[in-house]
C-alpha atoms as a PDB file:
ATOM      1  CA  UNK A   1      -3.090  -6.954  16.602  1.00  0.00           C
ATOM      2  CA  UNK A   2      -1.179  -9.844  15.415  1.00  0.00           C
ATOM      3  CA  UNK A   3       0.436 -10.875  12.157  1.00  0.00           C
ATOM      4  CA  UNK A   4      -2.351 -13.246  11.171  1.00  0.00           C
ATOM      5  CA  UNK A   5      -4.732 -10.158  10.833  1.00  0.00           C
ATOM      6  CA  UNK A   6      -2.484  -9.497   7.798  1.00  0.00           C
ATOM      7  CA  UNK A   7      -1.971 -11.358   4.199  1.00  0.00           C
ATOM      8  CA  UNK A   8       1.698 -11.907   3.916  1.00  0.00           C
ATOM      9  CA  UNK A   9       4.271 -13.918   2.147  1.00  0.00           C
ATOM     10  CA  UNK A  10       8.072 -14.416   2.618  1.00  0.00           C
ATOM     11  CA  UNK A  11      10.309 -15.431  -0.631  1.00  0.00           C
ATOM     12  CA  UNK A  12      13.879 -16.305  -0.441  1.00  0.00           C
ATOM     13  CA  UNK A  13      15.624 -17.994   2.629  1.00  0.00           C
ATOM     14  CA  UNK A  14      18.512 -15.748   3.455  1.00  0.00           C
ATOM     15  CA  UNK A  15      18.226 -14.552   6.672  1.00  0.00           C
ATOM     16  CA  UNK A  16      21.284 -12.321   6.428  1.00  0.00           C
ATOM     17  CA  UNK A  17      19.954  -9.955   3.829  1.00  0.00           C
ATOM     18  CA  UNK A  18      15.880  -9.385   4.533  1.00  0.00           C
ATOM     19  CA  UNK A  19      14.284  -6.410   2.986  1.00  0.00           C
ATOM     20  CA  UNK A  20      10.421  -5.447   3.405  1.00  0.00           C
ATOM     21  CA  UNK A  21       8.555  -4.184   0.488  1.00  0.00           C
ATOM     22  CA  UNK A  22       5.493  -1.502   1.344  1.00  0.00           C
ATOM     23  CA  UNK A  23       2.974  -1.167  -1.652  1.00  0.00           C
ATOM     24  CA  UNK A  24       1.061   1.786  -2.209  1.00  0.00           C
ATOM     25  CA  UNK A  25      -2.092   2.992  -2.343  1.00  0.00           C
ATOM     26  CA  UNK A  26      -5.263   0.917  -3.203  1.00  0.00           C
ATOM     27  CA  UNK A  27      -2.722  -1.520  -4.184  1.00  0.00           C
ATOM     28  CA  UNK A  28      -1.784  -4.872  -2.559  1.00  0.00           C
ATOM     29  CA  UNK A  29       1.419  -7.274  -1.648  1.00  0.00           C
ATOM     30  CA  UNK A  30       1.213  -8.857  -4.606  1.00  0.00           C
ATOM     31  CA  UNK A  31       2.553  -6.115  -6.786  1.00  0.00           C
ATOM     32  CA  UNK A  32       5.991  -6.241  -5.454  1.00  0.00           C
ATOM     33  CA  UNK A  33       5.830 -10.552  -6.217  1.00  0.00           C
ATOM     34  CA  UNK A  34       7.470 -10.552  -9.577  1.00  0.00           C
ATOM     35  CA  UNK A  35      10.749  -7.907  -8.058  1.00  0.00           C
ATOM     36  CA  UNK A  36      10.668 -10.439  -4.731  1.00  0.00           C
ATOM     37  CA  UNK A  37      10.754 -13.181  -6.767  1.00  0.00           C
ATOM     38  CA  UNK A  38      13.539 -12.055  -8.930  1.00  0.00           C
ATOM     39  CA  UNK A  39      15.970 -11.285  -5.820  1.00  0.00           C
ATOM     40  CA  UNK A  40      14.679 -13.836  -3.034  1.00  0.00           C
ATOM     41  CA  UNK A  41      18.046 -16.245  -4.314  1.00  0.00           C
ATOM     42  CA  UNK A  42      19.977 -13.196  -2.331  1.00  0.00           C
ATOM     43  CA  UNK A  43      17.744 -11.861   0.010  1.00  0.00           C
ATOM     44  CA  UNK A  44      14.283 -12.979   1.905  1.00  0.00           C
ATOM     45  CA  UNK A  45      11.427 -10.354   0.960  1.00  0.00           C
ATOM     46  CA  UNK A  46       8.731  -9.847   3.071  1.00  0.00           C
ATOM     47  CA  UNK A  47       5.411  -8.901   1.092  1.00  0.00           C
ATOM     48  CA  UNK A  48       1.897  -7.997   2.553  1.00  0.00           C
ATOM     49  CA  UNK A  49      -1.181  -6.161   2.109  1.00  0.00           C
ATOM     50  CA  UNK A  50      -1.634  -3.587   4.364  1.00  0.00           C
ATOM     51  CA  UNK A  51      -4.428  -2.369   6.826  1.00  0.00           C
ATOM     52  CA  UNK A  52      -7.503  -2.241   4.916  1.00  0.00           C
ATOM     53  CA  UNK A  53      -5.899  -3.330   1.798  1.00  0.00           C
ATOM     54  CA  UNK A  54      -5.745  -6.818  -0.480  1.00  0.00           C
ATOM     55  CA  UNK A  55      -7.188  -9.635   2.157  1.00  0.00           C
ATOM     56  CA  UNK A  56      -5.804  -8.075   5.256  1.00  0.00           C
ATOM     57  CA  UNK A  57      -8.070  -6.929   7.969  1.00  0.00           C
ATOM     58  CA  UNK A  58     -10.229  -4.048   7.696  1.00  0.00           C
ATOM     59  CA  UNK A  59     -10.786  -2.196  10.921  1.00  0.00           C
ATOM     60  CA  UNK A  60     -13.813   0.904  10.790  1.00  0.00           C
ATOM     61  CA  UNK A  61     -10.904   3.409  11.912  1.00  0.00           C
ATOM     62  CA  UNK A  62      -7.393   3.578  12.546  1.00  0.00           C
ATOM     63  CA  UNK A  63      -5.306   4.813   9.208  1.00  0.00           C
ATOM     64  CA  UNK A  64      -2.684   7.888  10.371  1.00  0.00           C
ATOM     65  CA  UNK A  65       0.708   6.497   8.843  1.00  0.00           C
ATOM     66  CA  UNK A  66       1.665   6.453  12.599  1.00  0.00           C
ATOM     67  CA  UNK A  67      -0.891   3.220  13.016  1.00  0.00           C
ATOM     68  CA  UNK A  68       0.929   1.853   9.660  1.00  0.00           C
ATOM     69  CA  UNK A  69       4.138   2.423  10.710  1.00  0.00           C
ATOM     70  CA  UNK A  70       3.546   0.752  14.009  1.00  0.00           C
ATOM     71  CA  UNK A  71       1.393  -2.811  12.592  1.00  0.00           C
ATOM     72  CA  UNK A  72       4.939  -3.009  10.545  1.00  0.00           C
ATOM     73  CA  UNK A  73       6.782  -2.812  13.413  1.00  0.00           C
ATOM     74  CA  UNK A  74       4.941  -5.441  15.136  1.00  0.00           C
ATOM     75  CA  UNK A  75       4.802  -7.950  12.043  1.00  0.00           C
ATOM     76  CA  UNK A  76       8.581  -7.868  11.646  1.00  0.00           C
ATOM     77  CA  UNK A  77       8.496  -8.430  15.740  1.00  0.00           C
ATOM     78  CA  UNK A  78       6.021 -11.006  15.431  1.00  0.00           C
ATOM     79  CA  UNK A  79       8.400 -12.647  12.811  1.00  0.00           C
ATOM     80  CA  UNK A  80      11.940 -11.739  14.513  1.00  0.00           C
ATOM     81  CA  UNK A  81      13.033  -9.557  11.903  1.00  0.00           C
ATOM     82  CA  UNK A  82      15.304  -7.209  13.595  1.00  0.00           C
ATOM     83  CA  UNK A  83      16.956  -5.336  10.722  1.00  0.00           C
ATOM     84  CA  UNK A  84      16.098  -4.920   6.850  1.00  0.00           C
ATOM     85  CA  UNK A  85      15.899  -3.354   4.070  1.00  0.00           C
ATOM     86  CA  UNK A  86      13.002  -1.113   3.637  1.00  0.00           C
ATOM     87  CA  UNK A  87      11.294  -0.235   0.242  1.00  0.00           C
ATOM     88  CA  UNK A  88       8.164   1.646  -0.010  1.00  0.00           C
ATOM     89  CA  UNK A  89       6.034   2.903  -2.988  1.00  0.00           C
ATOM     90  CA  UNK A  90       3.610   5.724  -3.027  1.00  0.00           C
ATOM     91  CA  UNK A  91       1.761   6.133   0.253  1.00  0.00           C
ATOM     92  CA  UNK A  92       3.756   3.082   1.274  1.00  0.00           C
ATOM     93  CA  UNK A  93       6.909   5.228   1.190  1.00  0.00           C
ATOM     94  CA  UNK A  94       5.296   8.070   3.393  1.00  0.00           C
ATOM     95  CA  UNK A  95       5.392   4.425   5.853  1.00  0.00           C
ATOM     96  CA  UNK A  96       8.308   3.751   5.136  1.00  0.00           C
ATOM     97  CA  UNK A  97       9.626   7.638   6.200  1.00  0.00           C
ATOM     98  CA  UNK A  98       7.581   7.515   9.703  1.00  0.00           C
ATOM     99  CA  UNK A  99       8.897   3.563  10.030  1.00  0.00           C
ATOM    100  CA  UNK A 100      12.400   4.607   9.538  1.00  0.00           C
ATOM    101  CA  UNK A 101      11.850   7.990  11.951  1.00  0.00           C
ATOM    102  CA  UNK A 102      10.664   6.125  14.500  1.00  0.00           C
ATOM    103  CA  UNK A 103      12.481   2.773  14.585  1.00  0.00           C
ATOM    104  CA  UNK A 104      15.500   4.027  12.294  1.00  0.00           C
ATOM    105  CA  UNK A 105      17.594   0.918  14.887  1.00  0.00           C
ATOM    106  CA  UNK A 106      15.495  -1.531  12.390  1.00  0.00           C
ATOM    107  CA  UNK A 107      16.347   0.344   9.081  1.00  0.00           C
ATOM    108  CA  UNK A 108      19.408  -0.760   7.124  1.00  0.00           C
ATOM    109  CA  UNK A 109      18.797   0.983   4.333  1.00  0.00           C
ATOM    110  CA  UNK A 110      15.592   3.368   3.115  1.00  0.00           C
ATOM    111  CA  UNK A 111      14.068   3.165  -0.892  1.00  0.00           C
ATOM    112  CA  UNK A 112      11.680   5.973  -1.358  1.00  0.00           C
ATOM    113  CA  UNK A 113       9.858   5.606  -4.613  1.00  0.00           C
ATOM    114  CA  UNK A 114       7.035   7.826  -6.164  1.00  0.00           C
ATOM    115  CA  UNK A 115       6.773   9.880  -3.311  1.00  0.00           C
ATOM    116  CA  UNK A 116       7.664  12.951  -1.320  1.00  0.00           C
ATOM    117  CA  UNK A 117       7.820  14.320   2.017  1.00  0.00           C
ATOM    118  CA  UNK A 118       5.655  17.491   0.859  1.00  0.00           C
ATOM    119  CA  UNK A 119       1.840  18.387   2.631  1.00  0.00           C
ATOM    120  CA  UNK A 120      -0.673  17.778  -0.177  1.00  0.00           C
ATOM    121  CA  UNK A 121      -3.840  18.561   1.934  1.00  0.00           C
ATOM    122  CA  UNK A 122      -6.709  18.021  -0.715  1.00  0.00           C
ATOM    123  CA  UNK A 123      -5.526  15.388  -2.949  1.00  0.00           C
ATOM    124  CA  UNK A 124      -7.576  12.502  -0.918  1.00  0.00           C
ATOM    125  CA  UNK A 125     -10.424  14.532  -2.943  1.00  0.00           C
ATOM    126  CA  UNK A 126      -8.944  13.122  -6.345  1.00  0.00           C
ATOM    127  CA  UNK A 127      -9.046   9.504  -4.788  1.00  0.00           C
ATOM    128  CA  UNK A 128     -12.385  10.279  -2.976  1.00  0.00           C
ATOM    129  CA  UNK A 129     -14.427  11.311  -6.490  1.00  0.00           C
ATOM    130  CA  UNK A 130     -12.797   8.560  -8.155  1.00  0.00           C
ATOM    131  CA  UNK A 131     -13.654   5.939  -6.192  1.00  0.00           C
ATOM    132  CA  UNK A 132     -17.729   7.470  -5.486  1.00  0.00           C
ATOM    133  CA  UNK A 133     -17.909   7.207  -8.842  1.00  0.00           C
ATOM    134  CA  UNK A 134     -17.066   3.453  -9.013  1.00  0.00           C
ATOM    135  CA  UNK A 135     -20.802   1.795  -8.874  1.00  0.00           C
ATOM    136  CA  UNK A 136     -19.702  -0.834  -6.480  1.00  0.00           C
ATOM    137  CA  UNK A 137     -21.296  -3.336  -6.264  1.00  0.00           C
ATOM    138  CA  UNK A 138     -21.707  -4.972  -9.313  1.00  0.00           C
ATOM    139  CA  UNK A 139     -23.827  -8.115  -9.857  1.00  0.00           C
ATOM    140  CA  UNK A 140     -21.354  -9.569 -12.205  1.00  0.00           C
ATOM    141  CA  UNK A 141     -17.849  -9.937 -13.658  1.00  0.00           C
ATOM    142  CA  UNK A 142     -19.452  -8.999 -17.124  1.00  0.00           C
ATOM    143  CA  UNK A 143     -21.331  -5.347 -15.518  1.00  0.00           C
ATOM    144  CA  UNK A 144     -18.174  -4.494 -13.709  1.00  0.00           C
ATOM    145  CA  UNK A 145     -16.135  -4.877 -17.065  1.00  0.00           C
ATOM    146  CA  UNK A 146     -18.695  -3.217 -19.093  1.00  0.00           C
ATOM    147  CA  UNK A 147     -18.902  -0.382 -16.658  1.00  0.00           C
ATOM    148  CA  UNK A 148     -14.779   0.316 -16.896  1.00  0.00           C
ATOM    149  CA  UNK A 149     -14.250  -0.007 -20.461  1.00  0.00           C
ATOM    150  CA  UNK A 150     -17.225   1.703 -21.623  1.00  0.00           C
ATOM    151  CA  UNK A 151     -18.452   3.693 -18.857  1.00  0.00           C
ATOM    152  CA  UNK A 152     -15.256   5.253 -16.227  1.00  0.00           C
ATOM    153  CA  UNK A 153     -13.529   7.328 -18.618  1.00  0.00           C
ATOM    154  CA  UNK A 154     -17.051   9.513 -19.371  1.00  0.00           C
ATOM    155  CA  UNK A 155     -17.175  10.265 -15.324  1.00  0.00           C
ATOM    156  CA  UNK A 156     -13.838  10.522 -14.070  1.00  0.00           C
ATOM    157  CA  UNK A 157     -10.418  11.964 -15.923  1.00  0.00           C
ATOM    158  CA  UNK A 158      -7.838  10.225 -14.818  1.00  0.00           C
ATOM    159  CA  UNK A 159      -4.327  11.985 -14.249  1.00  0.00           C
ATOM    160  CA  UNK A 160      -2.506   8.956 -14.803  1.00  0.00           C
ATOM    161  CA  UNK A 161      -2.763   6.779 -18.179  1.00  0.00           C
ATOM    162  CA  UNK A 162      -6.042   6.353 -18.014  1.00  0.00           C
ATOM    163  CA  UNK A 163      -5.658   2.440 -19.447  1.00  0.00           C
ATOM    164  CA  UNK A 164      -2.802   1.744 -16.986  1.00  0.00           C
ATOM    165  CA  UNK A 165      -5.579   2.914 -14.384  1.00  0.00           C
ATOM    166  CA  UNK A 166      -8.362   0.962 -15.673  1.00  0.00           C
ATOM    167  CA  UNK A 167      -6.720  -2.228 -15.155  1.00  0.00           C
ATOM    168  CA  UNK A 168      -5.413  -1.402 -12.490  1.00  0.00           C
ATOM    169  CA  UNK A 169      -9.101  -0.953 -10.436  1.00  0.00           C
ATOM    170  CA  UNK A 170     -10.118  -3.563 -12.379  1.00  0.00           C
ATOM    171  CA  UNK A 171      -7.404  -5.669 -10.687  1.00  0.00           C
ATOM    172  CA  UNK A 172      -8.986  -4.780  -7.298  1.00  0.00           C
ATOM    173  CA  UNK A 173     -12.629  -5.795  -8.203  1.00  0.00           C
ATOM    174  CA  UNK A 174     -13.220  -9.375  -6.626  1.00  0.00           C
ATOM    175  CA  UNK A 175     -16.091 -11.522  -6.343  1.00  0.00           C
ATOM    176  CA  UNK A 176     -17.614 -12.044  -3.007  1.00  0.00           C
ATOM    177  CA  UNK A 177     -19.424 -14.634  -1.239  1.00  0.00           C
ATOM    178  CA  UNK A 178     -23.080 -12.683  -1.706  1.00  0.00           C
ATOM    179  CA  UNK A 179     -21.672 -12.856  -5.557  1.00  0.00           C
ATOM    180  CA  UNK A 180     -21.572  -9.624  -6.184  1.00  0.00           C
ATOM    181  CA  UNK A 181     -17.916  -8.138  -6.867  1.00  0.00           C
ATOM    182  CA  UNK A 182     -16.737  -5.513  -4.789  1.00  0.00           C
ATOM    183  CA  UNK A 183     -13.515  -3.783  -4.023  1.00  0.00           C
ATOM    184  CA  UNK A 184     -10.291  -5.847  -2.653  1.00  0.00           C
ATOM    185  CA  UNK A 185      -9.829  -2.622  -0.470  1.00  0.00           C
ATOM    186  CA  UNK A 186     -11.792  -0.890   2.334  1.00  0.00           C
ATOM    187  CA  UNK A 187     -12.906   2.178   0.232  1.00  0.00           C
ATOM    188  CA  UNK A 188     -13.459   4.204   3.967  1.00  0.00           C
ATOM    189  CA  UNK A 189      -9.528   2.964   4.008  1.00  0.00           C
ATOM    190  CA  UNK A 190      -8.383   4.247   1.175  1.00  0.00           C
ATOM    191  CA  UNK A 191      -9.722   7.918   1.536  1.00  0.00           C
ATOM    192  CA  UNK A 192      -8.884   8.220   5.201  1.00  0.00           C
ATOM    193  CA  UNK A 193      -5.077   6.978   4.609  1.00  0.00           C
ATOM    194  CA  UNK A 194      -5.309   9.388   1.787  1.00  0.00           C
ATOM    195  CA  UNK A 195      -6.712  12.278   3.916  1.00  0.00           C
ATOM    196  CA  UNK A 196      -4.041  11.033   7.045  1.00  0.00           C
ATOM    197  CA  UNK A 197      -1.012  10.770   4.798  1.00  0.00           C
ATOM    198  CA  UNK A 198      -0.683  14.406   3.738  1.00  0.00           C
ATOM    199  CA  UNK A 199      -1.013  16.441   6.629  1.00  0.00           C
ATOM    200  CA  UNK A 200       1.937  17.179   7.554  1.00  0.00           C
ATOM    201  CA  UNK A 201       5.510  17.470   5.844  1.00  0.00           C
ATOM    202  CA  UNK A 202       8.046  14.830   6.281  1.00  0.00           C
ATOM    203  CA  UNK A 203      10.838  17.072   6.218  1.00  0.00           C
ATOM    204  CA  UNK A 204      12.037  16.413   9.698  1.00  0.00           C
ATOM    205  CA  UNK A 205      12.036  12.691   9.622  1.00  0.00           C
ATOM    206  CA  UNK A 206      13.835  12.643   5.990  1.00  0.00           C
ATOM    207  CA  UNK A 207      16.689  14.959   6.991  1.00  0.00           C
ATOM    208  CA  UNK A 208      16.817  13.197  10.070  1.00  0.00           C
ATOM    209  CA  UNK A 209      17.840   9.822   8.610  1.00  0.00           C
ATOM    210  CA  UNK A 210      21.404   8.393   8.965  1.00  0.00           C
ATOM    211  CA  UNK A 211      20.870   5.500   6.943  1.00  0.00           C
ATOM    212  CA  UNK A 212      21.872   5.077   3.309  1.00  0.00           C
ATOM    213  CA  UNK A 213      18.860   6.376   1.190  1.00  0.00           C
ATOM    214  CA  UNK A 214      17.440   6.454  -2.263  1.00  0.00           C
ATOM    215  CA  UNK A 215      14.722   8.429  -3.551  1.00  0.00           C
END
């Protein structure tokens, strides 16, 4: 594995102050771009899509957070980042927790955001309806609009605001070469990281840490 299997970007040129951003789940690098873009005059940000996320690669298996942790580990090798900042969000935080566990040397300081380090065995299932539900693919831009504004909200209730949601899957709908448009993301990705990322408490690792940290 090598850091050209994954879509990155770096902002900012200060070498001193580096801090990696981990998005969350189904989402991709570019969600953290307006925050990077904002601070990159005092640090350099490093942004990219995970495993089986955004336009990195999508392997058939391989999701435990372990696997994660470990392809960040070898991007900020790759790169010669020795020590950062770390910031994850949602199931990029539960990263961020085994990252900073198992390479805490690397970790200056640890954001946890929208997520805890508590076993939530079923709740892949919520991700795993939604997304069977999604009638990928579509043969146009125009069907796969028509199908979230009119359509979604009659087969799935959403436990988040259900507009904030539609645009946000809507946002990961992309046309592909066969021109059809299809999910950004691996869908076998998303519910096995899901599945992988609650399975056991993070307790240890998060009372572990000796770095400053924010949740």
């Amino acid at each position: 594995m090598h850091v050209d299997n994954f879509n990155y970007s770096i902002l900012g040129t200060n070498t001193q102050q580096r801090v990696v951003f981990l998005h969350g789940l189904m989402a991709f690098s570019a969600n953290w771009r307006k925050i990077a873009n904002r601070i990159e005059d005092q640090f350099q940000c490093l942004i990219y899509d995970q495993r089986g996320h955004g336009r990195s690669f999508k392997p058939e298996s391989g999701y435990s957070l372990d696997i994660l942790a470990d392809d960040l580990n070898k991007i900020t090798n790759e790169l010669g980042w020795d020590r950062f900042h770390l910031v994850g969000h949602s199931i990029g935080a539960n990263v961020a927790m085994v990252f900073a566990y198992r390479y805490p040397e690397k970790v200056k300081t640890l954001c946890i955001e929208d997520m805890g380090p508590g076993i939530l065995v079923d709740s892949y299932k919520y991700y795993e309806k939604m997304l069977n539900l999604v009638a990928t693919p579509f043969s146009s831009q125009k069907e796969s609009k028509n199908f979230f504004e009119n359509e979604f909200l009659k087969l799935f209730t959403p436990k988040e605001n259900p507009q904030v949601l539609i645009s946000f899957l809507q946002a990961n709908i992309e046309e592909k070469p066969s021109g059809q448009y299809d999910w950004k993301f691996s869908k076998q990705a998303i519910i096995e990281i899901a599945k992988e990322a609650h399975k056991k408490d993070r307790w240890v690792e998060l009372s572990s840490f000796k770095m400053p940290l924010l949740l």
